[in-house]
Protein backbone atom coordinates (compact mmCIF):
# COMPACT_ATOMS: atom_id res chain seq x y z
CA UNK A 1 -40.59 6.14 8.37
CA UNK A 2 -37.65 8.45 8.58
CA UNK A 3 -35.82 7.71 12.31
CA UNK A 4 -34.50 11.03 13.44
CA UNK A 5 -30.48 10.75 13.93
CA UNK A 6 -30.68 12.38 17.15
CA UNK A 7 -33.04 10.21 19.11
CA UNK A 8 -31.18 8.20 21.68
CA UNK A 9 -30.47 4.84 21.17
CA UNK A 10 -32.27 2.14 23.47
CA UNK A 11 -30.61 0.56 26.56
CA UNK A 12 -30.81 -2.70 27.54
CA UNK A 13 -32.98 -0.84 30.54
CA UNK A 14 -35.30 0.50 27.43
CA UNK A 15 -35.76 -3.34 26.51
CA UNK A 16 -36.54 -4.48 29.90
CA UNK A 17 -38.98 -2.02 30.32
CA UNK A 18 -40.71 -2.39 26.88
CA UNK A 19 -41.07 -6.44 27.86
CA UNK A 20 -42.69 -5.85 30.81
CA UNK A 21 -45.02 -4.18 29.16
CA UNK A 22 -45.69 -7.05 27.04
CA UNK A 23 -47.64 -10.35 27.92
CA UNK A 24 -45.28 -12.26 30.25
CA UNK A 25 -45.19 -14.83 27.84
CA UNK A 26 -44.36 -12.91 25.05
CA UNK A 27 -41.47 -11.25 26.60
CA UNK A 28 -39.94 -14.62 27.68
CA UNK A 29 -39.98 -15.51 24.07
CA UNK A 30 -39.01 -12.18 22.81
CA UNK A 31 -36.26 -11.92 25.43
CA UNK A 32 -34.95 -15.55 24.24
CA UNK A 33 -34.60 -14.06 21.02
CA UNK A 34 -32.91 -11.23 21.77
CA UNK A 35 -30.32 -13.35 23.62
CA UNK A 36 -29.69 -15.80 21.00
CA UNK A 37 -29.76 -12.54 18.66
CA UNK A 38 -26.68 -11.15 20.60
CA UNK A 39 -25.14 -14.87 20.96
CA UNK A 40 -25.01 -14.77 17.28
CA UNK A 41 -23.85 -11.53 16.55
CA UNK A 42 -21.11 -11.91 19.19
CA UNK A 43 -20.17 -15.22 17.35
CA UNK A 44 -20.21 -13.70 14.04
CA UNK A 45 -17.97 -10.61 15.22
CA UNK A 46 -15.28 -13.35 16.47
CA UNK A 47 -15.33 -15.07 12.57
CA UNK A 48 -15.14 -12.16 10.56
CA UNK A 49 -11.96 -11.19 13.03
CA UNK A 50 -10.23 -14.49 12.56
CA UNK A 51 -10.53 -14.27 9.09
CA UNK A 52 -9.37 -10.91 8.88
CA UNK A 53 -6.94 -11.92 10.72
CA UNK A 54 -6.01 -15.02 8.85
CA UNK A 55 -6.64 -13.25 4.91
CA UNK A 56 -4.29 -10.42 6.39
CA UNK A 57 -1.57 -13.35 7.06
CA UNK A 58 -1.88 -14.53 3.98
CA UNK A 59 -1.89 -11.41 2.02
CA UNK A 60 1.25 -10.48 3.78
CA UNK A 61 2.90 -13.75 2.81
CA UNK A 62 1.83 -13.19 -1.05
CA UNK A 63 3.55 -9.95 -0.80
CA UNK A 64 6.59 -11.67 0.68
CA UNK A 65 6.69 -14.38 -2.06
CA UNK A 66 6.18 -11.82 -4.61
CA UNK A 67 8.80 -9.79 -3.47
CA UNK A 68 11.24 -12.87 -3.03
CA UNK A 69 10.81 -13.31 -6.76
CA UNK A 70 11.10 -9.78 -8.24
CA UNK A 71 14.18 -9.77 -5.87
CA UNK A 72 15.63 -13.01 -7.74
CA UNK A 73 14.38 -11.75 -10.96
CA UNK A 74 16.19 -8.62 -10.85
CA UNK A 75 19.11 -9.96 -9.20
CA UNK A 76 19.33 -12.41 -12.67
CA UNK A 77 18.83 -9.58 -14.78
CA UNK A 78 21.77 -7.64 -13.28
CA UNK A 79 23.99 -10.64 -13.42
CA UNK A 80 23.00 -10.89 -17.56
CA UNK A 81 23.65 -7.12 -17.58
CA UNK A 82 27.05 -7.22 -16.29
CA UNK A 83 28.08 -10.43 -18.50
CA UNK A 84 26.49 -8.11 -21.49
CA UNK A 85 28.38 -5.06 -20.45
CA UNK A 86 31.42 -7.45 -20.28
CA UNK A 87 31.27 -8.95 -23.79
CA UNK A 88 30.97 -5.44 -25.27
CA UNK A 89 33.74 -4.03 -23.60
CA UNK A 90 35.91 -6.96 -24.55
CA UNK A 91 34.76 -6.75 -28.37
CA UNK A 92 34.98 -3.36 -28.15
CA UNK A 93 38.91 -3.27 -27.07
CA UNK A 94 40.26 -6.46 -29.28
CA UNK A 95 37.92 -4.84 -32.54
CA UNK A 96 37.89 -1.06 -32.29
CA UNK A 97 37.13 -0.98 -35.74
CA UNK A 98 34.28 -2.70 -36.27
CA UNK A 99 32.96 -1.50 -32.73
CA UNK A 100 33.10 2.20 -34.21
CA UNK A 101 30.97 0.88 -37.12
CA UNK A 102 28.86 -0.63 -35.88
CA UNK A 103 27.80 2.31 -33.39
CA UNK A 104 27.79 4.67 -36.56
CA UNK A 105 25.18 2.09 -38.16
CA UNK A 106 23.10 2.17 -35.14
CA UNK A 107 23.20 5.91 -34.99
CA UNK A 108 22.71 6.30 -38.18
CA UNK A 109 19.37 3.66 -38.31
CA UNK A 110 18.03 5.14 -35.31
CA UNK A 111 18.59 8.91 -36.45
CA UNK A 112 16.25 7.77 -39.87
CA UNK A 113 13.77 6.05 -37.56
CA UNK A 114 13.18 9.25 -35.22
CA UNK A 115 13.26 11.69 -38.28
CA UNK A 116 10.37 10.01 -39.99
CA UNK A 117 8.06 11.02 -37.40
């Protein structure tokens, strides 16, 4: 059975009413269960925030640790770089020569590889 979207929703006055109409003590049961019914719902709403909560503080830390590291990683990577760039500029000023020929080989290589496509 369809519900229609625009009905209104019960009140706890449309309950009370509705168990009255009921055997006595069928609505003390029935009211029991409601209460314990809202108990647990209340008690479930409280866990799911604390761990949202608690999976937001860790997600937040994994992005922290992650971040740590890519910072170290690239930090190591520009230290190489610069020792690199170093030892190229130092070959490249006590052996011109070979420095020139070398970058004509590499030109010369690469220029064959990117032709053959």
């Amino acid at each position: 059975m369809a519900r229609n979207p625009k009905a209104a929703k019960p009140t706890e006055a449309d309950l009370q009413k509705a168990l009255e109409a009921l055997d006595p003590g069928l609505a003390e049961v029935l009211r029991g269960q409601f209460d314990d019914l809202r108990d647990e719902i209340t008690r479930m709403s409280e866990t799911l925030a604390v761990m949202g909560r608690s999976g937001a503080a860790a997600a937040r830390a994994g992005v922290a640790g992650a971040q740590e590291a890519a910072e170290e990683k690239l930090t190591e990577a520009r230290e190489r770089l610069a020792g690199v760039q170093g030892e190229v500029e130092a070959f490249t000023r006590n052996e011109p020569v070979k420095a020139l020929g070398i970058a004509a080989g590499i030109g010369l290589f690469l220029g064959l590889l990117l032709s053959r496509r």
